[in-house]
Protein backbone atom coordinates (compact mmCIF):
# COMPACT_ATOMS: atom_id res chain seq x y z
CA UNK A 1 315.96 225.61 122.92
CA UNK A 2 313.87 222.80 121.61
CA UNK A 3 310.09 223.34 121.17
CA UNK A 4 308.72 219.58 120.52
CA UNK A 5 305.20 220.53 121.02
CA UNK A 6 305.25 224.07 118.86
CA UNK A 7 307.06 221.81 116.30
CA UNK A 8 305.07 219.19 116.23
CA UNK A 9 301.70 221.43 115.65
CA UNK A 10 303.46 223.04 112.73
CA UNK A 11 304.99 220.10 111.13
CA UNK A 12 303.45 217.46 108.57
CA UNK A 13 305.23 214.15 109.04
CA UNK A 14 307.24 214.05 105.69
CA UNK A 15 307.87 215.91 102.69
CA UNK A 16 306.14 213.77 99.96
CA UNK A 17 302.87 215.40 101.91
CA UNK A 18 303.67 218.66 101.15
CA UNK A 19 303.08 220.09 97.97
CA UNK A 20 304.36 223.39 95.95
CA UNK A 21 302.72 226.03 98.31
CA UNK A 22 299.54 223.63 98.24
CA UNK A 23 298.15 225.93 96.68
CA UNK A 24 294.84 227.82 98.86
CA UNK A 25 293.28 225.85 101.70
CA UNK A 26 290.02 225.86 102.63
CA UNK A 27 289.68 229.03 104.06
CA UNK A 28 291.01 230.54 100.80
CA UNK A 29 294.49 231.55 102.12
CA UNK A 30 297.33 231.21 100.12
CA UNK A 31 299.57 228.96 102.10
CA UNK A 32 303.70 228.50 101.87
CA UNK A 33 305.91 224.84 103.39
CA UNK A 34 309.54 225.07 104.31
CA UNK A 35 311.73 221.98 104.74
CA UNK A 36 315.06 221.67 107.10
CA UNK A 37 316.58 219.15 109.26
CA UNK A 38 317.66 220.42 112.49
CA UNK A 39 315.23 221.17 115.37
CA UNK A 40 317.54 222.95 117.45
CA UNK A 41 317.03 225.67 114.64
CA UNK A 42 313.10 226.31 115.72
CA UNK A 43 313.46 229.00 117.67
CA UNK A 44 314.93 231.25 114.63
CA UNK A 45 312.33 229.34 112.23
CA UNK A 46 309.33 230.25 113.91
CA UNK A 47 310.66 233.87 114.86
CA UNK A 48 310.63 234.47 111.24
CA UNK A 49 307.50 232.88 110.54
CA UNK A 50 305.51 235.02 113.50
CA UNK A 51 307.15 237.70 111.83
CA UNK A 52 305.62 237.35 108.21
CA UNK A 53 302.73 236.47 109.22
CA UNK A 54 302.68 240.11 110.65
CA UNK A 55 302.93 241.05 107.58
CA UNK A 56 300.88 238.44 105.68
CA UNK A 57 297.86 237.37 108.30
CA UNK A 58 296.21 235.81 105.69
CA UNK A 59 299.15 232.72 104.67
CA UNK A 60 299.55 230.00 106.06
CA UNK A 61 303.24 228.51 106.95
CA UNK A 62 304.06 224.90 107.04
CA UNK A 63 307.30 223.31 108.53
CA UNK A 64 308.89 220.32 108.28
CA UNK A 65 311.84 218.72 110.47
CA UNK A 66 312.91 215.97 108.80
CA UNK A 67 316.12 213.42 109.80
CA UNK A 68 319.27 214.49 108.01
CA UNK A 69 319.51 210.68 107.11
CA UNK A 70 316.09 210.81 105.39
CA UNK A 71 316.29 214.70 104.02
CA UNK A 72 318.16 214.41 100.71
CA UNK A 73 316.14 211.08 99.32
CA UNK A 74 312.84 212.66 100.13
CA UNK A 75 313.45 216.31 99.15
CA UNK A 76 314.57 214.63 95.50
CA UNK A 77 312.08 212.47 94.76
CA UNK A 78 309.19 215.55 96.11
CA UNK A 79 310.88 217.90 93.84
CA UNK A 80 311.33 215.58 91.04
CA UNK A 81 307.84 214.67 91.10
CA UNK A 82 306.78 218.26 90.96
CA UNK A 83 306.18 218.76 94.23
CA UNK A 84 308.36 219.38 97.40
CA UNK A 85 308.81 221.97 100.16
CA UNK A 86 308.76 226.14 98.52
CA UNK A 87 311.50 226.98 100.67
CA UNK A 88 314.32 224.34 102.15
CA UNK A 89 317.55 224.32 103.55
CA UNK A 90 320.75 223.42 101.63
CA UNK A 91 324.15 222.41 102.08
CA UNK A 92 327.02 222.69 99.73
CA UNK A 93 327.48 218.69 99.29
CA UNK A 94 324.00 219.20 97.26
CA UNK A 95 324.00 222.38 95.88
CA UNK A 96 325.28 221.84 92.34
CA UNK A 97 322.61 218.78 92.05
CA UNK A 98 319.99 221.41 92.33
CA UNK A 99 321.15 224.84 90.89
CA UNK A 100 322.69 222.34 87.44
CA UNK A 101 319.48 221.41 86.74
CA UNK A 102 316.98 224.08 87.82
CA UNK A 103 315.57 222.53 90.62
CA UNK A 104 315.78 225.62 92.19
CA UNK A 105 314.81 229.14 91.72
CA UNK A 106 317.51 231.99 90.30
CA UNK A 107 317.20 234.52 93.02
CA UNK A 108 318.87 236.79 91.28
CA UNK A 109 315.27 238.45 89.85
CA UNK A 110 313.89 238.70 93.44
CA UNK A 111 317.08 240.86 94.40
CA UNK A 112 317.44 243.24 91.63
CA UNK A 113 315.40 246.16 92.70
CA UNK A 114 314.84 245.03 96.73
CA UNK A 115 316.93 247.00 99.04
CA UNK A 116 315.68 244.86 101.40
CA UNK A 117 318.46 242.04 100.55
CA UNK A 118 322.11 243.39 100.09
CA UNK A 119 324.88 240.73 98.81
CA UNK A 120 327.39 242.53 100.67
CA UNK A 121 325.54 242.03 104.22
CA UNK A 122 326.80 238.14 104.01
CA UNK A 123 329.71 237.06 104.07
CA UNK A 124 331.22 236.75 100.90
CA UNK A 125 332.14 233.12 101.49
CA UNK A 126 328.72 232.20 101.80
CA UNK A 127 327.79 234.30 98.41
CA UNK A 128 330.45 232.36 96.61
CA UNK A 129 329.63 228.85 98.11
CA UNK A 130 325.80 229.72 96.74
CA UNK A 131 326.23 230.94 93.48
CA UNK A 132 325.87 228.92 90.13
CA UNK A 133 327.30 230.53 86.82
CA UNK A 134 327.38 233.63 88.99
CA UNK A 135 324.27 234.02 90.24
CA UNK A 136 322.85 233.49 93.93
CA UNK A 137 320.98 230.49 94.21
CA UNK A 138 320.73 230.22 98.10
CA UNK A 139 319.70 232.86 100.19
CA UNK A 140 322.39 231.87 103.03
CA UNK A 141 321.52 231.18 106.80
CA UNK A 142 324.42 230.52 108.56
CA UNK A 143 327.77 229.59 108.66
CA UNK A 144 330.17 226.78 109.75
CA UNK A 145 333.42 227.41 109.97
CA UNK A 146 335.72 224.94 112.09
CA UNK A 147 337.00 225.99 115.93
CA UNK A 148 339.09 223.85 118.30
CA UNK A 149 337.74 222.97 121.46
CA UNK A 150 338.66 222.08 124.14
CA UNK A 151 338.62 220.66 127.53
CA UNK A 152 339.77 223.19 130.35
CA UNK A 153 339.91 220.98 133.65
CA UNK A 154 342.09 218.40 131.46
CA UNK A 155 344.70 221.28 130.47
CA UNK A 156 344.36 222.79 134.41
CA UNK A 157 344.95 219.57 135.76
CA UNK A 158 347.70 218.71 133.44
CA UNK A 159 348.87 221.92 134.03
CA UNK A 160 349.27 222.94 130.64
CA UNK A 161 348.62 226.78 128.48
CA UNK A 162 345.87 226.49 127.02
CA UNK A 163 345.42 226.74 123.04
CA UNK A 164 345.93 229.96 121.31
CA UNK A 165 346.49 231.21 117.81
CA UNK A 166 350.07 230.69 117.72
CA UNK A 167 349.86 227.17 117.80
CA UNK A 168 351.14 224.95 115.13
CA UNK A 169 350.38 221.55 114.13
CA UNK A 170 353.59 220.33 116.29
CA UNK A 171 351.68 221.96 119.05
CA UNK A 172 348.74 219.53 118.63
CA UNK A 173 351.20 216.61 118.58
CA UNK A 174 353.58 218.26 122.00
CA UNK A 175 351.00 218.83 123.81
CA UNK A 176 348.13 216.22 122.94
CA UNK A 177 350.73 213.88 124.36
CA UNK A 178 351.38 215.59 127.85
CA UNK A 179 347.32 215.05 127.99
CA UNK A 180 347.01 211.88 126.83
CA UNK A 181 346.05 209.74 129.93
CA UNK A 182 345.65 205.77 129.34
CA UNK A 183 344.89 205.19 132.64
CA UNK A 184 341.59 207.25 132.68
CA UNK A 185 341.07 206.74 129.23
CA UNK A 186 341.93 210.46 128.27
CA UNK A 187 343.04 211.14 124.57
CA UNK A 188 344.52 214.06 123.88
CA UNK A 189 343.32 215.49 120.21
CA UNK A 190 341.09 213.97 118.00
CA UNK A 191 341.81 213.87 114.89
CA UNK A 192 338.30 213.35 112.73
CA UNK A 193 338.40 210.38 110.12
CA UNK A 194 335.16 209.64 110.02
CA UNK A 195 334.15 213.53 109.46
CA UNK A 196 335.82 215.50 106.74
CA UNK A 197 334.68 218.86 106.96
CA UNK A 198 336.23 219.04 110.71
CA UNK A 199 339.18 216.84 109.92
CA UNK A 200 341.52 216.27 107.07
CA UNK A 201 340.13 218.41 104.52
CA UNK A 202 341.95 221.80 107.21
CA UNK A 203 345.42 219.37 107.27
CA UNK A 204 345.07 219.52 103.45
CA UNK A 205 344.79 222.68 103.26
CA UNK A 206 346.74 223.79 105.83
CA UNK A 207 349.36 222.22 104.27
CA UNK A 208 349.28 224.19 101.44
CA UNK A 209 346.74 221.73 99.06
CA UNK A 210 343.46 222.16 98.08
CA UNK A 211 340.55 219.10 97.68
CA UNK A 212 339.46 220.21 94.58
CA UNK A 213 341.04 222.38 91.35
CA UNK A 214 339.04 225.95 90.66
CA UNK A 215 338.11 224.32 87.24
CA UNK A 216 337.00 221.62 88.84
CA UNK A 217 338.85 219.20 87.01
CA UNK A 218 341.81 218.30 88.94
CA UNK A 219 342.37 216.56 92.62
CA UNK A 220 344.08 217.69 95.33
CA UNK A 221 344.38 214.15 96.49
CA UNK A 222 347.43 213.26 94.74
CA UNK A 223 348.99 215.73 96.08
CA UNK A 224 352.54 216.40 98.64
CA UNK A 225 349.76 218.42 100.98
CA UNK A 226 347.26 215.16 101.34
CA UNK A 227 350.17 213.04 101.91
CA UNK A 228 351.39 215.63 104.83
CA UNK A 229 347.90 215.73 105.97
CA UNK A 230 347.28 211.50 106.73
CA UNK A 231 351.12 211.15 107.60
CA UNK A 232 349.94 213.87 110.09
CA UNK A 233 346.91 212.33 111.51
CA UNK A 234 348.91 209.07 111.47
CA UNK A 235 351.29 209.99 113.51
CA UNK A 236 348.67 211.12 116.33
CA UNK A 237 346.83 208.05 116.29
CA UNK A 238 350.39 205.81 115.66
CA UNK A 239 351.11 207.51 119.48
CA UNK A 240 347.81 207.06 120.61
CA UNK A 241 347.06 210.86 121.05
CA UNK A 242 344.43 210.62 118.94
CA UNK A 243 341.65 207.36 119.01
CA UNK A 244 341.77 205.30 115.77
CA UNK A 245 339.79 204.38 113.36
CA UNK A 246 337.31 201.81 114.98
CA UNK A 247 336.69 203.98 117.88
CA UNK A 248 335.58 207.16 115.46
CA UNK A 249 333.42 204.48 114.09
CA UNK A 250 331.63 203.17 116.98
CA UNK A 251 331.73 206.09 119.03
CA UNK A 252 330.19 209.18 118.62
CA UNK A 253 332.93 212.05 118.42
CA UNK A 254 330.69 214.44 120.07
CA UNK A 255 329.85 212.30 122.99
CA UNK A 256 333.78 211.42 123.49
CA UNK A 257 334.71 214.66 123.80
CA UNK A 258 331.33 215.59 126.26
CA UNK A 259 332.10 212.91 128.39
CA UNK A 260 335.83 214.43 129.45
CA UNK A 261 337.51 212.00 127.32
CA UNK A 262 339.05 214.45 125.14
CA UNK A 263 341.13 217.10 125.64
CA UNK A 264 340.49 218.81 122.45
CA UNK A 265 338.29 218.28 119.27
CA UNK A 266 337.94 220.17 115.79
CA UNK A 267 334.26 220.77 115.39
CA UNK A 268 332.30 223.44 113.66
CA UNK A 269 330.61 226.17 115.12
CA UNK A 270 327.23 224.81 115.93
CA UNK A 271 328.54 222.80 118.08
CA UNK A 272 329.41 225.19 120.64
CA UNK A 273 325.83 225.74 122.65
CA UNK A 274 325.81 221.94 122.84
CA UNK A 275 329.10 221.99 124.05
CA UNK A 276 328.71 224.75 127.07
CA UNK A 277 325.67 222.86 127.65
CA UNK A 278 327.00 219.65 128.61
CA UNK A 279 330.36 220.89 130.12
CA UNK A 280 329.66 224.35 131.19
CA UNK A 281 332.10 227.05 131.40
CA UNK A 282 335.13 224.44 131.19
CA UNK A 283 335.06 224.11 127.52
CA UNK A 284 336.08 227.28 125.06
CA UNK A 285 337.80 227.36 121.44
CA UNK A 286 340.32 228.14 119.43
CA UNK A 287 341.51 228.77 116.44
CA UNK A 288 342.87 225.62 113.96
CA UNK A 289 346.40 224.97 114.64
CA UNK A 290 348.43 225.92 111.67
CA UNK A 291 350.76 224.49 109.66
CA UNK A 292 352.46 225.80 106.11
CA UNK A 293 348.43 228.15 105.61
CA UNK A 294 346.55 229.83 108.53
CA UNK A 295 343.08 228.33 107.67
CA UNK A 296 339.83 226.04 108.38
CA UNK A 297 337.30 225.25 106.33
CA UNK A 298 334.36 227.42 105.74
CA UNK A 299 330.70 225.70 104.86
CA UNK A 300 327.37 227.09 105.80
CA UNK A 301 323.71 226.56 105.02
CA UNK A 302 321.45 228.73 102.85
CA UNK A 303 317.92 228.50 101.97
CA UNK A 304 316.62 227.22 98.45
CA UNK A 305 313.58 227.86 96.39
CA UNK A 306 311.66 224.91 94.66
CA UNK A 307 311.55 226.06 91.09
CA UNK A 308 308.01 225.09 91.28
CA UNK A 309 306.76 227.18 94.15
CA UNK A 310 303.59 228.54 92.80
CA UNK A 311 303.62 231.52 95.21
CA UNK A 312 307.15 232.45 94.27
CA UNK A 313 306.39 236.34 95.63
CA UNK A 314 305.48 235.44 98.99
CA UNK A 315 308.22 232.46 99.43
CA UNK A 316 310.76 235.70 98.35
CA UNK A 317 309.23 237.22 101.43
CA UNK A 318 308.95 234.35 103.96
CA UNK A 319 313.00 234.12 102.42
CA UNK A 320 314.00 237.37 103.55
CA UNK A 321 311.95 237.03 106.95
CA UNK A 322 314.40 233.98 107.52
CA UNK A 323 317.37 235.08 106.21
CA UNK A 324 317.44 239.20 107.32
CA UNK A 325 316.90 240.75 110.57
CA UNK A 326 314.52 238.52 112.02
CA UNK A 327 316.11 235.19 111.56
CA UNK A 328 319.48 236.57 112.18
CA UNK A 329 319.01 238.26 115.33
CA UNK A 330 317.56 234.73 116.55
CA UNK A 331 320.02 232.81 115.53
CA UNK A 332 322.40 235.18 117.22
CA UNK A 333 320.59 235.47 120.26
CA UNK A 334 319.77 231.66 120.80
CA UNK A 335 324.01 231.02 119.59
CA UNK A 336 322.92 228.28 117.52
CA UNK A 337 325.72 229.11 115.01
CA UNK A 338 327.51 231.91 112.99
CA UNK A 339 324.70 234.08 111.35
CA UNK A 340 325.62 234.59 107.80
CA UNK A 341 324.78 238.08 107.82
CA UNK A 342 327.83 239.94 108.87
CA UNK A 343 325.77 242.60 111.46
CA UNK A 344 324.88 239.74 113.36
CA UNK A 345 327.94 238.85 114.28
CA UNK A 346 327.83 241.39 117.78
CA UNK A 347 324.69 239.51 118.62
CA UNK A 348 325.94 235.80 118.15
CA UNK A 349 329.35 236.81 120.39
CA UNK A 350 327.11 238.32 123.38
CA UNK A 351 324.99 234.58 123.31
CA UNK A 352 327.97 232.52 124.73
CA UNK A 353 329.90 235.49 126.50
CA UNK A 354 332.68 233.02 127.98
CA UNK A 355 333.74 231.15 125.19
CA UNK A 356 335.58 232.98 121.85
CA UNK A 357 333.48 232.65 119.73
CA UNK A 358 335.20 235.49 117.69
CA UNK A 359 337.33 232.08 116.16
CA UNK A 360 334.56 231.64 114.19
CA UNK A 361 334.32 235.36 112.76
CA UNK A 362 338.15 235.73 112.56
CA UNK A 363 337.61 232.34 110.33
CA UNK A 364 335.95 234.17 107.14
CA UNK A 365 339.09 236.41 106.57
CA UNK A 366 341.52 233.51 106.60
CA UNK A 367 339.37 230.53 105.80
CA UNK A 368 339.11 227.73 102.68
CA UNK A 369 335.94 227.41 100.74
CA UNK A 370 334.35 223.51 101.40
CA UNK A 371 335.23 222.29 98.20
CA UNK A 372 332.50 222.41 95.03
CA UNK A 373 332.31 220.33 92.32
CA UNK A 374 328.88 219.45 90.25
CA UNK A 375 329.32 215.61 91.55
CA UNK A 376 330.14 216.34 95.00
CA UNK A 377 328.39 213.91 97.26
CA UNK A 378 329.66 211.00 94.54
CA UNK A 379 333.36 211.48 95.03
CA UNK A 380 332.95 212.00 98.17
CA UNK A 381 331.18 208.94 98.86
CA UNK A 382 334.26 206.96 97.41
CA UNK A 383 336.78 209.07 98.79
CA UNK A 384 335.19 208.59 102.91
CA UNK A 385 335.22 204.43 101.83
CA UNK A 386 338.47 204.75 100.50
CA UNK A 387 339.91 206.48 103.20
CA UNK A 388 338.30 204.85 106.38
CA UNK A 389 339.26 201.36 104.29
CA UNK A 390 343.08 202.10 104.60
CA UNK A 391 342.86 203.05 108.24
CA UNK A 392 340.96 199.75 108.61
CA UNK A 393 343.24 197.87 106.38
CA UNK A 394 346.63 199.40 107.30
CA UNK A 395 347.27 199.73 103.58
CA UNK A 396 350.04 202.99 102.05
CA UNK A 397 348.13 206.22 102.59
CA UNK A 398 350.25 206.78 99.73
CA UNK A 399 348.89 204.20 97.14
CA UNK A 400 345.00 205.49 98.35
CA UNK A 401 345.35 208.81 98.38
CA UNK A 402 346.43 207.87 94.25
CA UNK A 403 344.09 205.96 93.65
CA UNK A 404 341.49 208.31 95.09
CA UNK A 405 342.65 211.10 92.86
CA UNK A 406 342.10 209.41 90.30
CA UNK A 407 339.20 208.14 90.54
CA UNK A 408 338.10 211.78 91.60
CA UNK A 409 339.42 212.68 89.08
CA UNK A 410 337.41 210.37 86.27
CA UNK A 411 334.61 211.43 88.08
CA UNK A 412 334.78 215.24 87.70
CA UNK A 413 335.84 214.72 84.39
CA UNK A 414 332.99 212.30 82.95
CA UNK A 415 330.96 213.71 80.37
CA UNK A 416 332.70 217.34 79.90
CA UNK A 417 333.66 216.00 76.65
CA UNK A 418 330.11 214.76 75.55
């Protein structure tokens, strides 16, 4: 699915060289840059593009894959500088640092009076994540909601059912340890420390919490649910169904469960052409086990406008072409995840035939919004250090999971009052 040497001719080697549309070149033509991390999305990317040009001959498109790791610092400091990438992929983590401000463009203008872009074709979780005082401020792309895998030769030769949606959380902790093999170093759940999204923020919710209050004020941290939650994931890794904390930090999680040494994994649902890749038809999903709520998370990425395009017409246009037709059908065709527009959804299930993929879809009805707040990524940052530190420590979950809330809590609350 990659395309290194398409990508590379249509790349520039970092954002900070791009700027606001760049104006015309030197033919004269109007030209347009878009920004994103993830390579495995090119084939969608430059199916839209070929298909705007149709349209537009005469403007030139510019992409630009940067590392995730390197993404967020760059894209900042372009766009704070007055320059930047038109169009650019973001993920909830960020959004309020962008839409707060006006960093990016209000796209509710461009969609009053274009049939061409309907609200109600996306799902509604992704027009909620997106929105900012009620308006759309990301066009949205696709969606992750979480799945569990899992390993079918290790449940065949264990000779145990496989996962289905009656499962409960017990379930996971029965049957994880009738797979659990020491000898050939087979665990049999993971349960995600290290990655939030696909771990403990479902047990929260699941157990009937929430990470975050609607008014944003409150946390769900000190809370009977997040105490259920780590006393649950506990418990796996306290019978060693589950690896600790050491091993989710020095090994990837992916490459665990693609080398047969888990039985099943939470992941989200981009995952899942990697997956069939590397294990063929013995890996399919499921949905979350349950516990006190039916649910998984749901999170998704949408597409952004710099504030300072200075083409903002045609980057509308080269938005649509990414985010309609075009781009859907491509990302449904190529299964690189959940297209956010609902009549996709057909498509994206035909791409990986053998593996139930409707999970994913089923997700949006019963699923928990990743939780918002306009200082996301700075609680967040405490709350993974906090966390990982009393699985490395040993310290009460109990006396953490406090202590986190309130310091989430002094966080979300600083400056409301100013």
């Amino acid at each position: 699915m990659k395309r290194v040497a398409k990508w590379l001719s249509l790349s520039v080697l970092a954002l900070g060289l791009i700027g606001c549309s760049n104006g015309n070149d030197d033919t004269g033509n109007q030209s347009i840059s878009i920004a994103l991390w993830d390579e495995k999305a090119s084939d969608a990317i430059d199916g839209a593009i070929a298909s705007f040009k149709e349209k537009h001959p005469g403007v030139e498109v510019t992409v630009t894959y940067s590392p995730f790791s390197q993404y967020w610092t760059t894209l900042r400091t372009s766009i704070g500088g007055g320059a930047g990438p038109d169009l650019f992929w973001m993920n909830a983590v960020n959004f309020y640092q962008y839409a707060q401000p006006g960093l990016i463009q209000n796209l509710e203008p461009f969609i009053e009076g274009d049939a061409d872009f309907e609200k109600s074709d996306y799902y509604e979780s992704m027009i909620d994540l997106y929105s900012y005082d009620d308006n759309l401020y990301g066009a949205p792309y696709f969606v992750d909601a979480v799945g569990l895998y899992y390993n079918k030769d290790i449940f065949d030769q264990a000779g145990v059912d496989y996962p289905d949606e009656s499962w409960t959380w017990e379930d996971i902790e029965r049957v994880g340890a009738e797979l659990t093999n020491k000898e050939e170093g087979i665990y049999g759940y993971l349960a995600p420390i290290v990655h939030n999204q696909s771990g403990y923020y479902n047990y929260i919710h699941q157990a009937g919490g929430a990470i975050v209050s609607e008014d944003q004020t409150q946390s769900g941290f000190r809370s009977d649910a997040a105490v259920e939650a780590f006393q649950f994931v506990e418990r796996l890794i306290d019978q060693g169904i589950s690896p600790g904390i050491k091993s989710q930090i020095q090994n990837d999680n992916n490459q665990l469960f693609m080398s047969n040494q888990l039985a099943m994994m939470p992941a989200i649902s981009v995952m899942a052409v990697m997956y069939r890749e590397e294990l063929g038809d013995k890996v399919d999903v499921a949905p979350l086990p349950s516990y006190k709520e039916d649910t998984a998370i749901l999170h998704g990425i949408s597409w952004a406008m710099n504030r300072g395009a200075e083409h903002p017409e045609l980057a509308w246009e080269l938005m649509k072409e990414l985010t309609g037709e075009t781009g859907n059908t491509i990302i449904a065709e190529t299964g690189f995840s959940t297209p956010a527009a609902r009549t996709a959804a057909d498509l994206w299930l035909e791409s990986l035939p053998d593996m139930n993929l409707q999970v994913f879809i089923d997700a949006q009805e019963t699923g928990s919004p990743y939780p918002l707040s306009r200082n996301t990524m700075e609680w967040q940052r405490m709350e993974t250090t906090e966390i990982q530190g009393a699985f490395l420590s040993g310290e009460p979950m109990e006396d953490v999971l406090e202590r986190v809330g309130l310091e989430m809590e002094r966080m979300l609350n600083q400056g409301l009052d100013e």
